[in-house]
Protein backbone atom coordinates (compact mmCIF):
# COMPACT_ATOMS: atom_id res chain seq x y z
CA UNK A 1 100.98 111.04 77.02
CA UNK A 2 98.88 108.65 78.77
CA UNK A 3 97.89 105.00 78.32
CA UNK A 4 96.68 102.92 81.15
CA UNK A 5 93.95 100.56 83.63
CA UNK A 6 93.99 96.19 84.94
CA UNK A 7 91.67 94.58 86.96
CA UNK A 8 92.56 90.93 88.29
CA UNK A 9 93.12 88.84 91.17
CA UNK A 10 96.54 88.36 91.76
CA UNK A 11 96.69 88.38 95.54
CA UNK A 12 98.55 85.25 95.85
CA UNK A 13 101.64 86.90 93.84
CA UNK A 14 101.21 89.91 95.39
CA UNK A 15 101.36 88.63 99.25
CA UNK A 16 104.68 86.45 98.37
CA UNK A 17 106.70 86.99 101.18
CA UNK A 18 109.60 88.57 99.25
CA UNK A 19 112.29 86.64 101.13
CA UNK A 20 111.47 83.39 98.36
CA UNK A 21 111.70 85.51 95.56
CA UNK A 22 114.81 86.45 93.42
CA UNK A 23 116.14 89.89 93.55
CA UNK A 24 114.48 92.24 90.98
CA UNK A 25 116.54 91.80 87.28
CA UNK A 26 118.02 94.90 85.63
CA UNK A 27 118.80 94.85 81.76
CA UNK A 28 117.77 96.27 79.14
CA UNK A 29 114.48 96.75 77.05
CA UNK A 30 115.68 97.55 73.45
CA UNK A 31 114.09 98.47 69.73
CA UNK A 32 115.29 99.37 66.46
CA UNK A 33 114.60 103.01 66.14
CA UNK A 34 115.62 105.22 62.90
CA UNK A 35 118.62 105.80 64.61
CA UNK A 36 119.41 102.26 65.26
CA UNK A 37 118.86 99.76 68.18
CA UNK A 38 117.41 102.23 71.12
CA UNK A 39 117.46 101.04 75.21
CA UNK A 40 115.94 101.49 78.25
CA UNK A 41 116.15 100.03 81.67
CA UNK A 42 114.07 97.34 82.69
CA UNK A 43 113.58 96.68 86.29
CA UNK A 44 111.93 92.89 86.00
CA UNK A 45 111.10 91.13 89.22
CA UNK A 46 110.80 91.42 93.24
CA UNK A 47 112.34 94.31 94.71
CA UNK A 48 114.93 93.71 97.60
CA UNK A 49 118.14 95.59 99.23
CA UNK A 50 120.93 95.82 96.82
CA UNK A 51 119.10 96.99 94.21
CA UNK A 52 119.92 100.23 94.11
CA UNK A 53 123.63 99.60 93.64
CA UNK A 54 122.52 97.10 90.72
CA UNK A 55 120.68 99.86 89.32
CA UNK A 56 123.54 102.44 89.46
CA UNK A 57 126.37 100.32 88.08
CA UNK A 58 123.71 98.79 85.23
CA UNK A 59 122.71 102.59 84.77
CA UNK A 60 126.03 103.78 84.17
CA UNK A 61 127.17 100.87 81.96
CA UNK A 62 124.07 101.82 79.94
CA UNK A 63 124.34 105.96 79.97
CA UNK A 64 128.09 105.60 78.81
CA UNK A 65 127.93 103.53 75.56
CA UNK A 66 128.11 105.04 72.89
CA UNK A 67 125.88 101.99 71.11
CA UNK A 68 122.94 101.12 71.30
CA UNK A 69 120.92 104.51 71.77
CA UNK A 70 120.13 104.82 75.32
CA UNK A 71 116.44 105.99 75.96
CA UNK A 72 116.53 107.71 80.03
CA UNK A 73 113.41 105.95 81.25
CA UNK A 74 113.28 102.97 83.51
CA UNK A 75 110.80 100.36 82.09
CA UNK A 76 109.16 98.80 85.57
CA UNK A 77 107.51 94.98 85.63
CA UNK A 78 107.44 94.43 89.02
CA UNK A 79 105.09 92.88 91.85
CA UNK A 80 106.69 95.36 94.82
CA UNK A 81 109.09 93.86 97.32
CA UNK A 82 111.12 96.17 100.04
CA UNK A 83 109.44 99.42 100.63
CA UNK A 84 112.82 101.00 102.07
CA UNK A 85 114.61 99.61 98.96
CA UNK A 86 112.18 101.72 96.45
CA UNK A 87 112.35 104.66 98.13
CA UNK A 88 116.14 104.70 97.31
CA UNK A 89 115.49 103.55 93.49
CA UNK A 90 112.74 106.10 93.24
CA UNK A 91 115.41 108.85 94.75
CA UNK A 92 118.26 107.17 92.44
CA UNK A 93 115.54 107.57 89.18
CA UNK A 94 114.94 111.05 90.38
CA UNK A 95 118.50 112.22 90.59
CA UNK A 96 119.72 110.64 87.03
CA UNK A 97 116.47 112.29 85.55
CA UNK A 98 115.24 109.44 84.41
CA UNK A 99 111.10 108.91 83.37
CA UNK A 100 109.31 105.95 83.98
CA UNK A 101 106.88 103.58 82.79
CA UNK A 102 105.37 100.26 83.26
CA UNK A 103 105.43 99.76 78.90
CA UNK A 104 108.14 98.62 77.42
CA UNK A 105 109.46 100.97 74.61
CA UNK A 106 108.21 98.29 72.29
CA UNK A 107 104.94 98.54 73.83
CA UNK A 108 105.00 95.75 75.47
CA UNK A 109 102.35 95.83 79.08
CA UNK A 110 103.65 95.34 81.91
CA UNK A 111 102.81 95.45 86.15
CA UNK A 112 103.83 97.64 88.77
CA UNK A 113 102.29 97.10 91.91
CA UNK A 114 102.86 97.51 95.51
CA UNK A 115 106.34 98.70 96.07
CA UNK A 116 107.08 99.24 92.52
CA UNK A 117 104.68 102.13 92.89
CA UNK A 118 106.95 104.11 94.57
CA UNK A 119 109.58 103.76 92.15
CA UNK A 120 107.02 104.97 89.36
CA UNK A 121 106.46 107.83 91.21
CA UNK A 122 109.85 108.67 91.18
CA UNK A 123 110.08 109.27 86.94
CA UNK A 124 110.21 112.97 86.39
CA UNK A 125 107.86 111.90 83.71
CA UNK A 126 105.31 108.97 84.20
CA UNK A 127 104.18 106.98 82.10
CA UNK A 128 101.78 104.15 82.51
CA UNK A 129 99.34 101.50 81.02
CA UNK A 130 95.85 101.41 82.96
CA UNK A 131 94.56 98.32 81.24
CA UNK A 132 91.84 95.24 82.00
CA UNK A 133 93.92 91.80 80.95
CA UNK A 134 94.79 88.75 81.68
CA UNK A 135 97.01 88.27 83.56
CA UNK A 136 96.98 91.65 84.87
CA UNK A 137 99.03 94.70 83.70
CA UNK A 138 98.59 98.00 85.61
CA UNK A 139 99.73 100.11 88.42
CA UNK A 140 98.44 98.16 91.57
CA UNK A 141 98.38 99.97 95.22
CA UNK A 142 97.98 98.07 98.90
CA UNK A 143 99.85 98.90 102.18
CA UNK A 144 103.22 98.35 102.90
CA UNK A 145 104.35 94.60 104.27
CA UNK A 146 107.21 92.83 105.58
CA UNK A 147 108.40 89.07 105.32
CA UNK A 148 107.27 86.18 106.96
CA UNK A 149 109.84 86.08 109.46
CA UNK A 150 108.92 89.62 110.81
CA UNK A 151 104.73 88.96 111.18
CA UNK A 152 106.47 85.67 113.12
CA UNK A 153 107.60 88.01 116.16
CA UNK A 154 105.54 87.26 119.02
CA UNK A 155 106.47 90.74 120.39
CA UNK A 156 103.07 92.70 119.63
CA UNK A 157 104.27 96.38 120.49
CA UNK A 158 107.39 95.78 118.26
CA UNK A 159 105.17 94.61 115.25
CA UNK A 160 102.94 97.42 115.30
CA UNK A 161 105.87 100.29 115.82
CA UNK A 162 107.33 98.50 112.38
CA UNK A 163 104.03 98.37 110.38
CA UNK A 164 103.39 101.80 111.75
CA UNK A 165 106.70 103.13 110.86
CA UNK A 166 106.40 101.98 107.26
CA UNK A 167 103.02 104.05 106.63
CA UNK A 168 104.21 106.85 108.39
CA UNK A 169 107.71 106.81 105.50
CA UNK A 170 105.03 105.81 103.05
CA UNK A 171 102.81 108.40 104.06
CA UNK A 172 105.49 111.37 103.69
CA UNK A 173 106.69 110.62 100.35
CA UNK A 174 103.08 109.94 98.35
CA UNK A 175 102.23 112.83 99.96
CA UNK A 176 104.87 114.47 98.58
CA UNK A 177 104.61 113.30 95.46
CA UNK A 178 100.66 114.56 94.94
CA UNK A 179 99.24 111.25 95.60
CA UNK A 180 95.42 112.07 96.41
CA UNK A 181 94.66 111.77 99.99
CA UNK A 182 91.72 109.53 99.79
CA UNK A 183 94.14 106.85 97.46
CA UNK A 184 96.42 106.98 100.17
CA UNK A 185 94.36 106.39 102.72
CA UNK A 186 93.12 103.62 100.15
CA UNK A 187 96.31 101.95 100.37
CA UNK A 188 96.79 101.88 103.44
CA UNK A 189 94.08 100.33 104.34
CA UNK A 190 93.97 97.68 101.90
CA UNK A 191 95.99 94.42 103.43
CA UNK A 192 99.06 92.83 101.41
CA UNK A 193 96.62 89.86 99.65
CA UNK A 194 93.69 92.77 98.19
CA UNK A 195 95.05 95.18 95.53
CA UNK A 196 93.53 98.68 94.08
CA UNK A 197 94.61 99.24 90.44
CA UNK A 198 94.88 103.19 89.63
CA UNK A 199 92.30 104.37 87.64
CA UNK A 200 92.33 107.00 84.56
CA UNK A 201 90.96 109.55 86.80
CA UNK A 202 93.66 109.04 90.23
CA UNK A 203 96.37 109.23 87.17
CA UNK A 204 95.24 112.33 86.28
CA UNK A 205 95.50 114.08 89.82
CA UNK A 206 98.83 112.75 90.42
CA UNK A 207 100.30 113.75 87.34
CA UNK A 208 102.31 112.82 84.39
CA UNK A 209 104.96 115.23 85.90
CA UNK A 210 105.83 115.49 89.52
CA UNK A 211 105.21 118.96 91.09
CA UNK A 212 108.29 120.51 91.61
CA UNK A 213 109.50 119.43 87.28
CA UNK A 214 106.07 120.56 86.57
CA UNK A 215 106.73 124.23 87.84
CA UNK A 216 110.06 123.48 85.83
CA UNK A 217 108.39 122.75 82.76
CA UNK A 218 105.77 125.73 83.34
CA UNK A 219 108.53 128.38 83.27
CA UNK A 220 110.11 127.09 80.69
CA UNK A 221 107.73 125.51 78.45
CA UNK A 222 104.32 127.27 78.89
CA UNK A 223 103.40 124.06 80.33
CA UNK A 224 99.62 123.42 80.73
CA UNK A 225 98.35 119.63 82.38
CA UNK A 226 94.97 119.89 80.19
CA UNK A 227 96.28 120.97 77.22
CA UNK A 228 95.72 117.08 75.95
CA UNK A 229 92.54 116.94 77.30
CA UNK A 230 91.17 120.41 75.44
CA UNK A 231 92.36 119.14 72.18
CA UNK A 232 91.01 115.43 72.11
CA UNK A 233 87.66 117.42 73.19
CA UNK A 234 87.98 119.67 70.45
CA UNK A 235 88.62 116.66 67.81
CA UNK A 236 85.50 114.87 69.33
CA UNK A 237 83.53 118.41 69.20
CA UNK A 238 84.82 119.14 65.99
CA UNK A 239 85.70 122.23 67.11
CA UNK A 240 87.67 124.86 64.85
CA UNK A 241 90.12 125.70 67.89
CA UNK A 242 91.25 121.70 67.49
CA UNK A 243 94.36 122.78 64.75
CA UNK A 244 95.58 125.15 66.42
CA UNK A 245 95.36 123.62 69.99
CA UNK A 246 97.03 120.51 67.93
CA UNK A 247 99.79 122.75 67.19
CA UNK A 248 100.04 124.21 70.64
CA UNK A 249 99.94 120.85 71.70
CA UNK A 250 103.13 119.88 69.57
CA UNK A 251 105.15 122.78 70.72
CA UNK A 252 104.42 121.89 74.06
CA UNK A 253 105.69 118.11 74.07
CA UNK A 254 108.80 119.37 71.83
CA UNK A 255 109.73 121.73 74.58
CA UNK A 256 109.29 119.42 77.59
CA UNK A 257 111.36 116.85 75.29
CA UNK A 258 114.12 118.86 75.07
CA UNK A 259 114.20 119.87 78.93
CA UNK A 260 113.94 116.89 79.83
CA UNK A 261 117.20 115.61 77.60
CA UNK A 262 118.74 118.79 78.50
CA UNK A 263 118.87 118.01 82.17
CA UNK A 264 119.48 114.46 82.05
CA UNK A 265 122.48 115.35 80.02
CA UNK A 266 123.54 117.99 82.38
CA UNK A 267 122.84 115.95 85.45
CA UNK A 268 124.83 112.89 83.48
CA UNK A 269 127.47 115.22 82.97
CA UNK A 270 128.45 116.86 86.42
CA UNK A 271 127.99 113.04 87.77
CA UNK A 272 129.07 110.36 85.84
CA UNK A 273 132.52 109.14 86.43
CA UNK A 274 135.30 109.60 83.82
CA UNK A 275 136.45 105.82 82.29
């Protein structure tokens, strides 16, 4: 369920004002799968306002062919961009019930940092790669920053109500979404050119499922956060519980599988438009 960690310098990409860049790409990320050529979404690039309507109209092109196979996650390689413009594609992910991940379904590595955090968070099931490479690949935190044209305003109480009115939208929804505290706080304080790359540990206290699908997946599935973690211990222990924890283990992802495909199929079906 987990794969992950990157440690690199790439403050110069990362502090970009976004106004130079393009607008974040959205295709697809494909493979041939026993059931022929499978797809996700792939979110490449800076992300900026307008997004979000890319995203729904590429989503719904996707969800509604009947060829190839279309996988619901959202495959992110992204530097960040708007802040206000991931919240909305981490509400839009949310509300298709979509997972997502910064590897591609072919395994390919990729990075999410900054902005594209937010839209991680969003996945009701996260997946990421926590990996040291060059260049980078990871999930990358620092605060919240505008473009050049806004740190030009000579008006100082107007700059700091906009810097402190991003943390304070940042603030609510990582909070929200079980973000640790102390990595907040982290982030916050950590200016646009420094990054912090989440670690295996701050992974595991978010969660690979948000809160409110994990209490989904509890009274439906049984579901148990550590069951992983118990039976790679009791392979490494040799333990005799490790075959049967293996099997409780199986019927545990099989069960979240199929809730998960259940209500993205239900949530596809009450909102996707007849063509």
């Amino acid at each position: 369920m987990k794969q992950l960690l990157a440690v690199f310098a790439i403050a110069a990409l990362l502090a970009t004002p976004t106004g130079h860049l393009d607008a974040a790409e959205i295709s697809l990320d494909c493979k041939q799968s026993d059931y022929g050529q499978a797809c996700a979404l792939l979110l490449r690039g800076v992300i900026k306002e307008g997004d979000v309507a890319r995203f729904e109209k590429a989503f719904l092109d996707a969800s509604t062919r009947r060829t190839p196979l279309f996988v619901p996650t959202v495959v992110l390689d992204s530097p960040g961009g708007s802040v206000n413009e991931a919240l909305r594609l981490a509400e839009a992910v949310r509300g298709h019930w979509l997972g997502t991940s910064n590897r591609g379904i072919s395994g390919q590595q990729f990075l999410c940092a900054s902005a594209c955090f937010v839209v991680w968070l969003g996945g009701i099931y996260r997946e990421a790669q926590l990996r040291v490479t060059n260049p980078p690949r990871g999930i990358g935190l620092h605060r919240a920053y505008f473009s050049d044209a806004t740190y030009n305003d000579t008006r100082a109480n107007e700059l700091a109500k906009t810097q402190a009115a991003a943390a304070a939208k940042m603030r609510t929804f990582l909070t929200a979404e079980n973000v640790p505290q102390q990595l907040i706080d982290d982030m916050m304080a950590r200016p646009s050119n420094d990054i912090h790359w989440l670690t295996w540990e701050e992974f595991d206290q978010i969660g690979t499922l948000p809160a409110w699908f994990e209490e989904v997946a509890v009274r439906h599935c049984g579901y148990k956060r550590d069951l992983m973690t118990q039976t790679f211990e009791a392979e490494r222990n040799s333990r005799q519980d490790y075959a049967a924890l293996v099997t409780q283990l199986d019927t545990q992802d099989h069960c979240l599988n199929n809730l998960m495909v259940d209500r993205y199929l239900e949530a596809k079906r009450t909102t996707t438009p007849r063509r």
